[in-house]
C-alpha atoms as a PDB file:
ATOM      1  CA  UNK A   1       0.000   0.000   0.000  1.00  0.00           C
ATOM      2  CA  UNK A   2       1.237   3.557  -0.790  1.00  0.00           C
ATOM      3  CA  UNK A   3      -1.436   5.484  -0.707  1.00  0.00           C
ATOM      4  CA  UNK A   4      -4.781   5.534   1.792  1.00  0.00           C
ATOM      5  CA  UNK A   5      -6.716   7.535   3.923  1.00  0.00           C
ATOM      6  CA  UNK A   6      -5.633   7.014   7.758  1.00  0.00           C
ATOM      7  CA  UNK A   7      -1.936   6.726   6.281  1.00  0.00           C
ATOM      8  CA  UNK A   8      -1.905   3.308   7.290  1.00  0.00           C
ATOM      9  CA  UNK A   9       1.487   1.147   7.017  1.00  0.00           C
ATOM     10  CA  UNK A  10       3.200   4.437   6.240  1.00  0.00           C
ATOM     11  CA  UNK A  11       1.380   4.839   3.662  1.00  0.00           C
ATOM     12  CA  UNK A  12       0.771   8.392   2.315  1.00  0.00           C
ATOM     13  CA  UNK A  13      -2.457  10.173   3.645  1.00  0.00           C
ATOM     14  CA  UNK A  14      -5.036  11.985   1.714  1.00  0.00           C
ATOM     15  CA  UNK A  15      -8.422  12.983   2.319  1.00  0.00           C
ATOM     16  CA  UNK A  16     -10.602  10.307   0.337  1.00  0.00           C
ATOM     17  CA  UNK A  17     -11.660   6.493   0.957  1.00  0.00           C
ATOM     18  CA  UNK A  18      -9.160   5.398  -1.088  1.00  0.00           C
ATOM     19  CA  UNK A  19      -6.016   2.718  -1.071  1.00  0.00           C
ATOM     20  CA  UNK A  20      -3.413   2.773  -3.958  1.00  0.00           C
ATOM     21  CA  UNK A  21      -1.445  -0.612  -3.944  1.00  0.00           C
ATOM     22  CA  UNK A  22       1.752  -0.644  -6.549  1.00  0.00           C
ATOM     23  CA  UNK A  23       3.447  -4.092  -7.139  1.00  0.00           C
ATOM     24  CA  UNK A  24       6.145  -5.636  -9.710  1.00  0.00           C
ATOM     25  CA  UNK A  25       5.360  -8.555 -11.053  1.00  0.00           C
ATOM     26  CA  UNK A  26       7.677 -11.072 -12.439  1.00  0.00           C
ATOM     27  CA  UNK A  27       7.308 -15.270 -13.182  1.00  0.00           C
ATOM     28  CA  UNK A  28       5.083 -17.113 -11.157  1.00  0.00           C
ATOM     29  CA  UNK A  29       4.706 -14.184  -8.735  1.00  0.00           C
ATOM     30  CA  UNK A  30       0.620 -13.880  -7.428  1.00  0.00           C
ATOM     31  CA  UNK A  31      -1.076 -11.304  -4.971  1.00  0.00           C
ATOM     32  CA  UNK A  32      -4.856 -11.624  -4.035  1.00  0.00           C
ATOM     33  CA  UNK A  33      -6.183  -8.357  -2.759  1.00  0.00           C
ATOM     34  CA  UNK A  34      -9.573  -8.750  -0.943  1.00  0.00           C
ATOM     35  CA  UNK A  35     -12.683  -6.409  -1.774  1.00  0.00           C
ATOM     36  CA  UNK A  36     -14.917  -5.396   1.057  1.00  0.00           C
ATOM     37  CA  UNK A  37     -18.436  -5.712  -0.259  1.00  0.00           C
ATOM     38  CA  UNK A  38     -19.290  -2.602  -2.081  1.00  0.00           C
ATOM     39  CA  UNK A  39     -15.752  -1.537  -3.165  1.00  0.00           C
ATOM     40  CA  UNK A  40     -14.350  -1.200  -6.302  1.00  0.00           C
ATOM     41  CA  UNK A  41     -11.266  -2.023  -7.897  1.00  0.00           C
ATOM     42  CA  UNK A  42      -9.618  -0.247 -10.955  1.00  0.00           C
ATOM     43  CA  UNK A  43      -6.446  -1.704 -12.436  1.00  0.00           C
ATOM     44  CA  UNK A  44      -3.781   0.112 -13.823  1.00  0.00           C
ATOM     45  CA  UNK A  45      -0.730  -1.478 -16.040  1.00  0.00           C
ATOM     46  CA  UNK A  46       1.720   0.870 -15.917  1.00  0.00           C
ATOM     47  CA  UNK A  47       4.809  -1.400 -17.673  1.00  0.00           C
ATOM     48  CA  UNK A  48       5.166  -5.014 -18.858  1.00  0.00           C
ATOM     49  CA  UNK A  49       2.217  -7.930 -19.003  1.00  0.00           C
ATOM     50  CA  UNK A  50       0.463  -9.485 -16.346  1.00  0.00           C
ATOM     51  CA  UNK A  51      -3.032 -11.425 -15.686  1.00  0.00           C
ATOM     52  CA  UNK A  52      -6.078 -10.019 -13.261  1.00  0.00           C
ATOM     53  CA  UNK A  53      -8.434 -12.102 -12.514  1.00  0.00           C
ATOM     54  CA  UNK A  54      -7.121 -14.484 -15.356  1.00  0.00           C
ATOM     55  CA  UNK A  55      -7.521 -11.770 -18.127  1.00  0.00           C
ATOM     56  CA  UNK A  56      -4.336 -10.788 -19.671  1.00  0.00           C
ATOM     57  CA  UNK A  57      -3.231  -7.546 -19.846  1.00  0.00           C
ATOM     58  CA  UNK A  58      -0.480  -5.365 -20.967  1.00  0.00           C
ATOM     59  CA  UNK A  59       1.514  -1.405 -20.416  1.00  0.00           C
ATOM     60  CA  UNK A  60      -1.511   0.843 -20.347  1.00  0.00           C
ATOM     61  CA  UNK A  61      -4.196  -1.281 -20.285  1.00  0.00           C
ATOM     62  CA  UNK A  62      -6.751  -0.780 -17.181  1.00  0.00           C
ATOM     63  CA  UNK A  63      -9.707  -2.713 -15.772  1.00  0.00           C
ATOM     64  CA  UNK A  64     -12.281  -1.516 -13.473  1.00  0.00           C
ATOM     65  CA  UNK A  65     -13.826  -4.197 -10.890  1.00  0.00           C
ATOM     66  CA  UNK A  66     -17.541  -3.382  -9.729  1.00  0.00           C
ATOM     67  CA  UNK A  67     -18.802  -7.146  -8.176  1.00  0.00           C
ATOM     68  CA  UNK A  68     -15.801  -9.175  -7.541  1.00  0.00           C
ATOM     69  CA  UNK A  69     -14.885  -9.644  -4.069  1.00  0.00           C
ATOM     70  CA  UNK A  70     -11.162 -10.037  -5.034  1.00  0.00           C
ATOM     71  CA  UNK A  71      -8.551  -8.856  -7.433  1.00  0.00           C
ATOM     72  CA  UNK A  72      -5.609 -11.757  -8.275  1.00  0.00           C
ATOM     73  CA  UNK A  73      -2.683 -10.542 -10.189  1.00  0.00           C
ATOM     74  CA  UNK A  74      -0.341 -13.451 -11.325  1.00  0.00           C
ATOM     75  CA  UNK A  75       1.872 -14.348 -14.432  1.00  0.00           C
ATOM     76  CA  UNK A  76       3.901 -10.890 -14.345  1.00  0.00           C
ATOM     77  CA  UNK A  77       6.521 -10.174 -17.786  1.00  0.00           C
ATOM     78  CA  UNK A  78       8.571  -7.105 -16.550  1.00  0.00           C
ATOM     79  CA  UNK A  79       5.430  -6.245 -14.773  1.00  0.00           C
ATOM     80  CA  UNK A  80       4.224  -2.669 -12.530  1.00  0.00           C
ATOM     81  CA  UNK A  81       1.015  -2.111 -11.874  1.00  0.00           C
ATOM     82  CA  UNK A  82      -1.103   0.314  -9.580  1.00  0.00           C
ATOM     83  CA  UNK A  83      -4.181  -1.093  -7.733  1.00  0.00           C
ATOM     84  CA  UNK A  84      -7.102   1.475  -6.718  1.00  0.00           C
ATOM     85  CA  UNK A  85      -9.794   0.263  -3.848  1.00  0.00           C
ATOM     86  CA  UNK A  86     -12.237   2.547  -4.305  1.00  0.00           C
ATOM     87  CA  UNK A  87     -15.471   3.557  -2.585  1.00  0.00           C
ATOM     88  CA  UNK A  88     -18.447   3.528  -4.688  1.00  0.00           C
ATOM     89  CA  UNK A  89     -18.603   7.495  -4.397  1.00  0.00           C
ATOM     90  CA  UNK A  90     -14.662   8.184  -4.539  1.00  0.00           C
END
């Protein structure tokens, strides 16, 4: 996490329900990050390849989560990407 709203594992504050997660992915490398119900997710590849929720994507592509309870990033080439948990209103 390096962004939320109480500043939480020295994270960097601001003043919106929001967390920004940023991970490299690389081989057989997976992270699961858990949705509270009503949340949203929106996925941002900033370099490389990568698959979320088992749909491949690659530098500059996004996805935007609405239902899912979970967001799994696995099978990272060269991979960064930037995860937003949103609130509904955010």
């Amino acid at each position: 996490m390096v962004v939320s709203e109480t500043g939480e594992c020295n994270s960097v504050s601001v003043h919106q329900d929001v967390r920004i997660y940023a991970g490299l992915f690389a081989g057989e490398e997976k992270a699961t990050l858990e949705l509270a119900p009503g949340r949203i997710a929106y996925v941002h590849v900033v370099r490389g390849a990568l698959s979320v929720n088992d749909t491949r994507l690659v530098a500059g592509d996004a996805a935007k989560f609405t239902i899912e309870r979970s967001v799994c990033i696995a099978y990272g080439a060269n991979a960064e990407v930037l995860i937003f948990d949103l609130s509904p209103l955010s």
